[in-house]
Protein backbone atom coordinates (compact mmCIF):
# COMPACT_ATOMS: atom_id res chain seq x y z
CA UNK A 1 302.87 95.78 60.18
CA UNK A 2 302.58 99.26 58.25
CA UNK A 3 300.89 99.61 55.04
CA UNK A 4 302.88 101.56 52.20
CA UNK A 5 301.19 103.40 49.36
CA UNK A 6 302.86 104.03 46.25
CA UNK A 7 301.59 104.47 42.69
CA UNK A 8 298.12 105.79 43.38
CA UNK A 9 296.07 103.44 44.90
CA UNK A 10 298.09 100.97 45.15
CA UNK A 11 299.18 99.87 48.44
CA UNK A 12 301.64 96.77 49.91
CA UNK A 13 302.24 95.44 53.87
CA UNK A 14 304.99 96.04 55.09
CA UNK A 15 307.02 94.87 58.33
CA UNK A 16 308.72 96.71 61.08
CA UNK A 17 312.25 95.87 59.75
CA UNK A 18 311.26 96.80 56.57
CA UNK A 19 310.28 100.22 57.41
CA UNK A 20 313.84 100.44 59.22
CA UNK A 21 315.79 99.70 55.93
CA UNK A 22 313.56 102.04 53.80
CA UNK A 23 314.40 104.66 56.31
CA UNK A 24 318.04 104.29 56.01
CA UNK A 25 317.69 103.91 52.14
CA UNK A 26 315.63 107.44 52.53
CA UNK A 27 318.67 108.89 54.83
CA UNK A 28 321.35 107.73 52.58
CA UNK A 29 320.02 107.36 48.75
CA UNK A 30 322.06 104.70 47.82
CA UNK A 31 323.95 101.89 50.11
CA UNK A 32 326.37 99.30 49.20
CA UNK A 33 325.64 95.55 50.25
CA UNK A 34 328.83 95.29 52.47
CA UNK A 35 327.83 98.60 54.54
CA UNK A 36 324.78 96.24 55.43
CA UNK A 37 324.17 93.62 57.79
CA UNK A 38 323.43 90.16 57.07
CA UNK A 39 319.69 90.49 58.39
CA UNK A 40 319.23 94.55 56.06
CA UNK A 41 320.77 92.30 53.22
CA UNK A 42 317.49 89.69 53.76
CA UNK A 43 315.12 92.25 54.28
CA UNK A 44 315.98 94.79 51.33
CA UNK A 45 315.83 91.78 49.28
CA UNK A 46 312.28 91.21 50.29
CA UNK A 47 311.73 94.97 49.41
CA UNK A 48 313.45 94.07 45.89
CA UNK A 49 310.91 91.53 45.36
CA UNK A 50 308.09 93.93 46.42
CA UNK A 51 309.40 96.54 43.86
CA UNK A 52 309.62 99.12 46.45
CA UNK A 53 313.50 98.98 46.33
CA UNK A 54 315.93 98.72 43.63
CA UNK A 55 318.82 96.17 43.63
CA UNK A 56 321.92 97.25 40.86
CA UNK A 57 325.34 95.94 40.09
CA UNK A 58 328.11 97.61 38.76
CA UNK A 59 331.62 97.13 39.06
CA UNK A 60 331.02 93.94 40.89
CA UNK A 61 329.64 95.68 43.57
CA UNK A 62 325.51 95.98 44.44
CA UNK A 63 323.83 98.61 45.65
CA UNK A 64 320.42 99.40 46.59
CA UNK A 65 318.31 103.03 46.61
CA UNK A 66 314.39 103.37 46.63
CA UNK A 67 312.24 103.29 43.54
CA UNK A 68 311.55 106.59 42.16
CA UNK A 69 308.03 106.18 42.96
CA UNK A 70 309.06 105.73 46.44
CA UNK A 71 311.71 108.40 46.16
CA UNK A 72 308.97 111.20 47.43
CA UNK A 73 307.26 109.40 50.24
């Protein structure tokens, strides 16, 4: 378990594997669903619902980047 602040004072738990996919996020800016595994897909949906990562469809497809709060951690 990590903690994660964002938004000045406010901070949220987060798990090992979450901290994995925010890395990559970080590394890559945006990913595509389909470049994901089944598992990522699970936990950057738990990040959606955190509001730590953004989910976005367009063109049938959906992405996912970091928040720009989170965009400077």
């Amino acid at each position: 378990m990590r903690f994660l602040e964002f938004k000045k004072g406010i901070t949220v738990v987060i798990t090992n594997e979450e901290q994995d996919v925010l890395e990559m996020l970080r590394d890559k800016g945006t990913v595509n669903k389909t470049k994901m595994s089944e598992r990522e897909q699970t936990i950057a949906n738990q990040l959606v619902n955190k509001h730590i990562i953004v989910r976005k469809k367009s063109n049938e497809q959906i992405t996912y980047k970091l928040q720009p709060s989170q965009a400077s951690l």
